[in-house]
N, C-alpha and C. Protein backbone atom coordinates (compact mmCIF):
# COMPACT_ATOMS: atom_id res chain seq x y z
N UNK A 1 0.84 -1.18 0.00
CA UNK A 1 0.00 0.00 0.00
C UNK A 1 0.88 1.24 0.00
N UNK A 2 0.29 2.30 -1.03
CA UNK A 2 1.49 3.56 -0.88
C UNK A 2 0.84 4.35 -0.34
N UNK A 3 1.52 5.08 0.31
CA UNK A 3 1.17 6.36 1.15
C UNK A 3 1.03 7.79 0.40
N UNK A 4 0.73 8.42 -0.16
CA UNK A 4 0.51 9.35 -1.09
C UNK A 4 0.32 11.20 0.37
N UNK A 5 1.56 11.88 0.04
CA UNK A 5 1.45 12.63 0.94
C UNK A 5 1.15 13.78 0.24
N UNK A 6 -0.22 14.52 0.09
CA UNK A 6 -0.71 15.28 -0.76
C UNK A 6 -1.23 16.84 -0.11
N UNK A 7 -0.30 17.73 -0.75
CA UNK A 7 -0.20 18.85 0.07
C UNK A 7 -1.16 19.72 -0.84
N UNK A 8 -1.92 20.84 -0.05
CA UNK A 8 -3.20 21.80 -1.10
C UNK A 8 -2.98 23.20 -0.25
N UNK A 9 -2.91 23.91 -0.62
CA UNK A 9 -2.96 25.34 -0.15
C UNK A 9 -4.25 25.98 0.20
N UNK A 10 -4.44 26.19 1.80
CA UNK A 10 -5.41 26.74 1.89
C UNK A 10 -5.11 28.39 1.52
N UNK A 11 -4.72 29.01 2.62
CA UNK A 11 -4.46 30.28 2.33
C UNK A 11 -2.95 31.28 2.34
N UNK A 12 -2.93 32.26 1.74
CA UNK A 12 -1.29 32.98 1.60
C UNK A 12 -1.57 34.31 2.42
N UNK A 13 -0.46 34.62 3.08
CA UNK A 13 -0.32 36.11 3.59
C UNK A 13 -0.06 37.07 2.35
N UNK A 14 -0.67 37.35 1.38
CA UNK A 14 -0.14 37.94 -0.01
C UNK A 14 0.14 39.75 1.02
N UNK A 15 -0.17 39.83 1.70
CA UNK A 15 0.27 41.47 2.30
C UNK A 15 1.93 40.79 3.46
N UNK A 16 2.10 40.32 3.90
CA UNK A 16 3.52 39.72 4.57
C UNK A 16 4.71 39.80 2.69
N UNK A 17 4.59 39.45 2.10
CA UNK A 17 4.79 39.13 0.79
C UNK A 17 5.60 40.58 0.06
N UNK A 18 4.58 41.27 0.24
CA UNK A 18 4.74 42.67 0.26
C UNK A 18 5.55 43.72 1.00
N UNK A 19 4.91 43.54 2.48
CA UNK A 19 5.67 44.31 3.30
C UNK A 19 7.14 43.80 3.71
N UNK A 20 7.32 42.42 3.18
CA UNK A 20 8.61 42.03 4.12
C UNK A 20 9.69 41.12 2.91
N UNK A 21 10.56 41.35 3.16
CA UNK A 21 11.16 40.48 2.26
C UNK A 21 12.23 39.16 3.49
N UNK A 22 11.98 37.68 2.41
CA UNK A 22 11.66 36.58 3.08
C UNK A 22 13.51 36.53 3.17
N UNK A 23 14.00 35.85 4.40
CA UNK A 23 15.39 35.84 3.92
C UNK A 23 15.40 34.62 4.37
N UNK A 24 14.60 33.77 5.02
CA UNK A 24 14.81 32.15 4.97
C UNK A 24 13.24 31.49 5.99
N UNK A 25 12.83 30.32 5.09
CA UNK A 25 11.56 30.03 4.64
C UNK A 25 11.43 28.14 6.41
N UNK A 26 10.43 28.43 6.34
CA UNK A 26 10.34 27.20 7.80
C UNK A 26 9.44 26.39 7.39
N UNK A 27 8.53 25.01 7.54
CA UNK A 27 7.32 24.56 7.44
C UNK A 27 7.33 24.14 9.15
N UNK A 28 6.27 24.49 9.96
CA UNK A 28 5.94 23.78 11.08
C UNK A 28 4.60 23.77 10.88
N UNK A 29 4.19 22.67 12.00
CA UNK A 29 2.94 22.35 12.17
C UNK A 29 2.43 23.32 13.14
N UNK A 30 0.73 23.20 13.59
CA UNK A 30 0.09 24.71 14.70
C UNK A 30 -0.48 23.24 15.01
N UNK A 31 -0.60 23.68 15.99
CA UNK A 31 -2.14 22.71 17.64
C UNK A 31 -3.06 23.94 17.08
N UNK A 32 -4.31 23.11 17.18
CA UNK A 32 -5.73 23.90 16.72
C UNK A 32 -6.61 22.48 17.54
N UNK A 33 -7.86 23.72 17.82
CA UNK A 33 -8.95 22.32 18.23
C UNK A 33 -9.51 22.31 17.45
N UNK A 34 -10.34 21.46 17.35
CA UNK A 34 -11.44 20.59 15.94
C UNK A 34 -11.97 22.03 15.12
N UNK A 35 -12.65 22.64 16.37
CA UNK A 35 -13.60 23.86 15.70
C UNK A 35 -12.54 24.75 15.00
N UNK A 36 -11.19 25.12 15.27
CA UNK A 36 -10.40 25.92 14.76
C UNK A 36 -10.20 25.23 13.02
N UNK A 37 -9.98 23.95 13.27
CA UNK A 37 -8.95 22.97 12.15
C UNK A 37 -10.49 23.33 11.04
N UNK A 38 -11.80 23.18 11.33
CA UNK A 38 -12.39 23.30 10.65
C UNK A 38 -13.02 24.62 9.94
N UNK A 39 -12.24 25.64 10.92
CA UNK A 39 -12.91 27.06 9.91
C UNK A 39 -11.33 27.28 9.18
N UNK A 40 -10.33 27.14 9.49
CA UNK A 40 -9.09 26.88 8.84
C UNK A 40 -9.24 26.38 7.04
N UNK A 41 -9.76 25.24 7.29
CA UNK A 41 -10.05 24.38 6.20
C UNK A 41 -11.35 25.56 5.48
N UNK A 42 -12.42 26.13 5.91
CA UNK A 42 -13.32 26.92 5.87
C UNK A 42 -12.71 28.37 4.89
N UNK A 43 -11.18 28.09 5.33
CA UNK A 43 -10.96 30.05 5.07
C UNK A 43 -11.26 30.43 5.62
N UNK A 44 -11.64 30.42 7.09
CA UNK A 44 -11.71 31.61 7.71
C UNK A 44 -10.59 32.24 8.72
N UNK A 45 -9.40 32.74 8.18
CA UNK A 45 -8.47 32.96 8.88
C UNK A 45 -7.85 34.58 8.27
N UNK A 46 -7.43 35.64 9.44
CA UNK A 46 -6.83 36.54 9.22
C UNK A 46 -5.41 37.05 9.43
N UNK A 47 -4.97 36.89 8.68
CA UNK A 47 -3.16 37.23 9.23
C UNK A 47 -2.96 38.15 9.37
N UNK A 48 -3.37 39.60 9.15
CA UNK A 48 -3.54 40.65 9.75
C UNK A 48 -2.62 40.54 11.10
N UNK A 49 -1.58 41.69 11.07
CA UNK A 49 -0.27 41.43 12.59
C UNK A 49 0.31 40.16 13.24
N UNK A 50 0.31 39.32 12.60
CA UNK A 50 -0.08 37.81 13.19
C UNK A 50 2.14 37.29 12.81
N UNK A 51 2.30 36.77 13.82
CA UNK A 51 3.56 36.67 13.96
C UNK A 51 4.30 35.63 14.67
N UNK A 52 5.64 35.19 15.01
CA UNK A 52 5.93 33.89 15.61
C UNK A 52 7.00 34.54 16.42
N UNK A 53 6.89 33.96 18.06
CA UNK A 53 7.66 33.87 18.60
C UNK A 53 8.42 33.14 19.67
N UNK A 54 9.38 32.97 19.91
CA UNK A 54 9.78 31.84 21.54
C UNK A 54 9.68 32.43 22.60
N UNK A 55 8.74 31.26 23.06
CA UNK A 55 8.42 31.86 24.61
C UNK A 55 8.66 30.31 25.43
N UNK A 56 9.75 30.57 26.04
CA UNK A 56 10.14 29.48 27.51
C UNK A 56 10.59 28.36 26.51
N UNK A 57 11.46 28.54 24.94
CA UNK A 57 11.74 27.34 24.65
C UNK A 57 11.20 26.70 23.78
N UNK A 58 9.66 27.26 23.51
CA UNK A 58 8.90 26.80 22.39
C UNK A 58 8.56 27.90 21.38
N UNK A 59 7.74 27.58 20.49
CA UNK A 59 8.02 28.66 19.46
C UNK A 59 5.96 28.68 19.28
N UNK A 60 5.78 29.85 19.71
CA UNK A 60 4.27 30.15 19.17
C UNK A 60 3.76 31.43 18.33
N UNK A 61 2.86 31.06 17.39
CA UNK A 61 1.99 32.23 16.57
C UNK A 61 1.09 32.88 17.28
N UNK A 62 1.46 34.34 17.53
CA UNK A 62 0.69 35.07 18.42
C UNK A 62 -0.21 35.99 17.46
N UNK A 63 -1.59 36.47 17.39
CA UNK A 63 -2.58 37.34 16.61
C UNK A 63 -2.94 36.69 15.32
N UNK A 64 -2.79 35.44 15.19
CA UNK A 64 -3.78 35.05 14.37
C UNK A 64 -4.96 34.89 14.57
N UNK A 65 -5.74 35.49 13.63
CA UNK A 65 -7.47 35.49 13.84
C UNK A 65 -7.83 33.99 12.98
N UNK A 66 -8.65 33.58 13.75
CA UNK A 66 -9.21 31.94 13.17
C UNK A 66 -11.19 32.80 13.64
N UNK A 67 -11.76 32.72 12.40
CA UNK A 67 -13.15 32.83 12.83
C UNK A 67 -13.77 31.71 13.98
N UNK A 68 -13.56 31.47 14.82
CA UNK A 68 -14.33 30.27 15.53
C UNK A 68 -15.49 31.03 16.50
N UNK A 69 -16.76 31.26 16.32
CA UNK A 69 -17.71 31.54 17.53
C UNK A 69 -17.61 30.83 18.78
N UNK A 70 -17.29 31.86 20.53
CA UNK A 70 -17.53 30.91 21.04
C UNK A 70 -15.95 30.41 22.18
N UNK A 71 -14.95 30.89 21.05
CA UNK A 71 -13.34 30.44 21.47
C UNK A 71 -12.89 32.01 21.13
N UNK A 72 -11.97 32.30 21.82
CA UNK A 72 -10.78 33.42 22.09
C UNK A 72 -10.12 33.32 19.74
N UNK A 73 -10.63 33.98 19.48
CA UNK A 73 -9.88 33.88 18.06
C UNK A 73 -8.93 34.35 18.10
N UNK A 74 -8.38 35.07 18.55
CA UNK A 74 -7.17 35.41 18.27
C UNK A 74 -5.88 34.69 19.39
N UNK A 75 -5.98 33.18 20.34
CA UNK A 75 -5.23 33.06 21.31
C UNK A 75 -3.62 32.59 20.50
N UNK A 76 -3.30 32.17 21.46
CA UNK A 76 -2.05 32.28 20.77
C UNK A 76 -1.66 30.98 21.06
N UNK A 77 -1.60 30.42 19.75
CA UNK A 77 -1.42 28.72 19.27
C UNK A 77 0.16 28.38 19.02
N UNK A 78 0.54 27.26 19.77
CA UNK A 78 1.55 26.80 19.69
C UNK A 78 2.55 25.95 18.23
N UNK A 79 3.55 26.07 18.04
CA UNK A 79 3.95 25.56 16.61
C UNK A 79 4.37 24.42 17.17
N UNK A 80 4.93 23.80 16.20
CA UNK A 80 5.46 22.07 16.66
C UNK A 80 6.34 22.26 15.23
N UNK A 81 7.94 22.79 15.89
CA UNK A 81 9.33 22.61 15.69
C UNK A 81 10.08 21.71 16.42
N UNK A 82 11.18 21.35 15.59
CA UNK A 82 12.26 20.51 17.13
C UNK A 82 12.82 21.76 17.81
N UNK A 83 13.46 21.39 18.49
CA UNK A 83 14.21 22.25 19.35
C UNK A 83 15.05 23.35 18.80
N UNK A 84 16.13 21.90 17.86
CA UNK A 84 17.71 22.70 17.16
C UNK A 84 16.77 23.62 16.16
N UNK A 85 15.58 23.77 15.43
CA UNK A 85 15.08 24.42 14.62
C UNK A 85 14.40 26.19 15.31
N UNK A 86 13.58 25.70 16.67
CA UNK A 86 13.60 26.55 17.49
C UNK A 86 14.80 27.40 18.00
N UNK A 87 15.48 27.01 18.33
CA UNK A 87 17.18 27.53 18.72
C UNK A 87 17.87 28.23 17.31
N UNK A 88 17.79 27.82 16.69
CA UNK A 88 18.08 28.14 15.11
C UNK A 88 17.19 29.89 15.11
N UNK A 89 16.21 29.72 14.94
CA UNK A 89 15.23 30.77 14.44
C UNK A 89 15.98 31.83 15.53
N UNK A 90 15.22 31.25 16.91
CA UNK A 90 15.66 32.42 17.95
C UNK A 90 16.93 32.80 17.83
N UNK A 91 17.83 32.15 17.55
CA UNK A 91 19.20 32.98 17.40
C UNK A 91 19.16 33.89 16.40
N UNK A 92 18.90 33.57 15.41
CA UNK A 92 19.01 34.51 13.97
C UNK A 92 17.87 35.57 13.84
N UNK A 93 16.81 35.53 14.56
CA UNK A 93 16.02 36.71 15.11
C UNK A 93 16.77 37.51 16.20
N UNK A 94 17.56 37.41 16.96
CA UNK A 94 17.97 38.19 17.58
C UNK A 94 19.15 38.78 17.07
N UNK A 95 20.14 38.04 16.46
CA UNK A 95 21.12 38.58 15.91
C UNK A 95 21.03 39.48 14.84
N UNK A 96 20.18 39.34 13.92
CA UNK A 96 19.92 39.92 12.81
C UNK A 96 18.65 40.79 12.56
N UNK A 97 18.16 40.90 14.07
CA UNK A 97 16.87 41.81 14.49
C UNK A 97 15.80 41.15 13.53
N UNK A 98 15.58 39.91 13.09
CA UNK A 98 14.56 39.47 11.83
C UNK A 98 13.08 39.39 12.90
N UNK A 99 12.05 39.17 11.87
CA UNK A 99 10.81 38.43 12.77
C UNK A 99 10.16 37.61 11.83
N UNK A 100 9.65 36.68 12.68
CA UNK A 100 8.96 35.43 11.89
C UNK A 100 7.83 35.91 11.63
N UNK A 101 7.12 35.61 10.33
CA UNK A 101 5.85 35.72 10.24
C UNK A 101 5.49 34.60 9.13
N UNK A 102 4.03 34.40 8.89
CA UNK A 102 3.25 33.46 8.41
C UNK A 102 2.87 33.50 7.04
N UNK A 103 2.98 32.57 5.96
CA UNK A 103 3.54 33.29 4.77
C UNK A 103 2.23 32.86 4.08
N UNK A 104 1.86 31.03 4.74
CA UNK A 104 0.78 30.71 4.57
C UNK A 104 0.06 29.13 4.99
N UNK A 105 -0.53 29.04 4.98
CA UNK A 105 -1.41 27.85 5.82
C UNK A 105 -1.87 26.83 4.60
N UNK A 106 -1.59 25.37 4.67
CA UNK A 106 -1.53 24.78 4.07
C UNK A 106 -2.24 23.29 4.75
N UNK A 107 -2.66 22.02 3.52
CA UNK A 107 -2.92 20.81 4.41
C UNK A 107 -1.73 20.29 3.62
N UNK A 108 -1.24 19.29 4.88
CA UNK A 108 -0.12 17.66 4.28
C UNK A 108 -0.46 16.57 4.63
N UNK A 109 -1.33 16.22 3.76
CA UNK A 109 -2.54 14.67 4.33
C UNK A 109 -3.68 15.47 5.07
N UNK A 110 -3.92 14.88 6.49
CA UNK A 110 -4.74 15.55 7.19
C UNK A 110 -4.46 16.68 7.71
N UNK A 111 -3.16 16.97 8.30
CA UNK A 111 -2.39 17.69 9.00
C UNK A 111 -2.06 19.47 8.42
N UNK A 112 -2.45 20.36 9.34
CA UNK A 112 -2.67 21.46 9.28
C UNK A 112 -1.32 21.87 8.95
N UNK A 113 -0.52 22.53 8.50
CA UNK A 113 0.80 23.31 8.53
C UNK A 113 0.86 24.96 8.01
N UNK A 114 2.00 25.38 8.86
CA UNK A 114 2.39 26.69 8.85
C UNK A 114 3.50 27.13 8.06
N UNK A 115 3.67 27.97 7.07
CA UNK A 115 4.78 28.01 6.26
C UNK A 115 5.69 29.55 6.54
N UNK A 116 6.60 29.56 7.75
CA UNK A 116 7.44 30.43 8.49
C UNK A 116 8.02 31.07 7.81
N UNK A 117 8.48 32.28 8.10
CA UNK A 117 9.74 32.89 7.19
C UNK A 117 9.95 34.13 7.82
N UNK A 118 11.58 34.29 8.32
CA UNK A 118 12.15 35.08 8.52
C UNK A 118 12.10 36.01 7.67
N UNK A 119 11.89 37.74 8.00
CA UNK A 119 11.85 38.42 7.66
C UNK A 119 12.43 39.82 8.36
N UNK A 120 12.72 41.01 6.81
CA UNK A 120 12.99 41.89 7.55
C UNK A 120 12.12 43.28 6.34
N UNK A 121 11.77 43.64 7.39
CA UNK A 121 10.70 45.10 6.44
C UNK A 121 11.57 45.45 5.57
N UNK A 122 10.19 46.02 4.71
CA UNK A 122 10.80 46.74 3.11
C UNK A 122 11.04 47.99 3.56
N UNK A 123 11.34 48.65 3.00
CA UNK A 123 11.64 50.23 2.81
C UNK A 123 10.56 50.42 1.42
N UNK A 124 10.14 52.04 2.13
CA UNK A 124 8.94 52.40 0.91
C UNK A 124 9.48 52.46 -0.12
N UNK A 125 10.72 52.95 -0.70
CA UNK A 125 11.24 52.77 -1.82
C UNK A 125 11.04 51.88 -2.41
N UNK A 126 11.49 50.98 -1.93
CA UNK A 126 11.78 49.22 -2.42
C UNK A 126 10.02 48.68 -3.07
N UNK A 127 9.27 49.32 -1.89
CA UNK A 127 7.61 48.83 -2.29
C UNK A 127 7.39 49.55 -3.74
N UNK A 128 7.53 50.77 -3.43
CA UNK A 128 7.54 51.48 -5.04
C UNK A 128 7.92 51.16 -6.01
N UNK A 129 9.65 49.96 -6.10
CA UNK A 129 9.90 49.72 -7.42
C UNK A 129 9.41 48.43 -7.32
N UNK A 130 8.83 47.85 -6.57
CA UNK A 130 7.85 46.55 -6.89
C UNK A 130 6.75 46.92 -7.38
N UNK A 131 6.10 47.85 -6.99
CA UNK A 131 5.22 48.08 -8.05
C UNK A 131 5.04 48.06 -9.52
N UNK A 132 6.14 49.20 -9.49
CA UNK A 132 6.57 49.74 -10.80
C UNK A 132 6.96 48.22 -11.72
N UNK A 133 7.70 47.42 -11.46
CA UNK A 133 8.51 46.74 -11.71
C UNK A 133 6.69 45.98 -12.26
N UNK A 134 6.23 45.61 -11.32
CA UNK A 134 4.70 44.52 -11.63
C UNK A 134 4.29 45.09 -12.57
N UNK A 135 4.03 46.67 -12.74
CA UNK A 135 2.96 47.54 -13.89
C UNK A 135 3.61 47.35 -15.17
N UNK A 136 4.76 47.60 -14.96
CA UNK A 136 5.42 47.46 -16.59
C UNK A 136 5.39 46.08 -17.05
N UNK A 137 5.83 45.07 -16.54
CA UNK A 137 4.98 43.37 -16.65
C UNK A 137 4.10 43.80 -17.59
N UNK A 138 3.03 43.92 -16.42
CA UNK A 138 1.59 43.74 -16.71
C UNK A 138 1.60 44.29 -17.94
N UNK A 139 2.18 45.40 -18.53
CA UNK A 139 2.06 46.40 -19.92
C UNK A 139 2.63 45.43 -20.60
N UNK A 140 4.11 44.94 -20.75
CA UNK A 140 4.42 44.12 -21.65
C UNK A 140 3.72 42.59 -22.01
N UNK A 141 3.02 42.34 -21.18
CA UNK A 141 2.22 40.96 -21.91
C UNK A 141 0.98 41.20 -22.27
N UNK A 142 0.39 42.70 -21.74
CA UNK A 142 -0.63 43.04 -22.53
C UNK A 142 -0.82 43.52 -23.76
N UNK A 143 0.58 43.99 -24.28
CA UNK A 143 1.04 43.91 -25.90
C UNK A 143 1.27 43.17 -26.36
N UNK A 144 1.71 41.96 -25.34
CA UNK A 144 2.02 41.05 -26.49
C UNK A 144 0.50 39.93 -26.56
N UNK A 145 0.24 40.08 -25.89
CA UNK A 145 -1.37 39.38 -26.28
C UNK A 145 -2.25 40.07 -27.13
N UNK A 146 -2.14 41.40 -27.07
CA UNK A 146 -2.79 41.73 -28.46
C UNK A 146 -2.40 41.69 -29.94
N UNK A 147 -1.14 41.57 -29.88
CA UNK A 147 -0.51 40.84 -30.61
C UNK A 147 -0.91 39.62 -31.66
């Protein structure tokens, strides 16, 4: 019997994306209860300020909004890293002033996962020639499709 490990994208931080540029990428798993795992799966989740940090050794996502009626939506859910990976992050967040944030939420089989990434803010400049940089794109394949 084969095991088929089949990964689907629920949702992306497309504004983290923007504001931050990624300088090295994590997958961990989140603890959620049933009602969470199922508005997750639902879409109903806001990344809005939502961020990762170590506290006493472990590594948790603090201000993520999960729609659940009923439960604290925004509490602050634990990740499931090893240790040396935890130790890893926290060092290179402190040394390099970075912060973790949530890039996007995904399934692997049944299993909920978090897709991490060190980051460090853009400068408005930098946002400006991403723009720029996307618009002129967008102009050149719209000539060439009329084409």
């Amino acid at each position: 019997m084969k095991i088929v490990n089949k990964q689907s994208l629920l949702l992306r931080n497309k504004k983290a994306q923007f504001d931050y540029e990624a300088i090295e990428k994590v997958e961990a798993g989140i603890v959620l209860s049933g009602a969470e795992a199922k508005a997750v799966r639902a879409k109903k989740v806001d990344f809005t300020g939502s961020y990762a940090r170590p506290i006493g050794g472990e590594m948790f996502l603090v201000n993520l909004h999960i729609g659940v009626t009923g439960e604290d939506s925004r509490r602050t859910r634990k990740l499931l890293l090893n240790k040396k990976e935890i130790l890893s992050l926290e060092t290179k967040m402190k040394a390099h002033k970075l912060t973790a944030v949530p890039l996007s939420l995904y399934t692997s089989g049944r299993l909920i996962k978090v897709e991490l990434a060190l980051v460090r803010g853009k400068r408005v400049h930098e946002k400006r020639a991403q723009i720029k940089k996307r618009d002129i794109e967008r102009d050149i394949e719209s000539e060439f499709k009329d084409l």
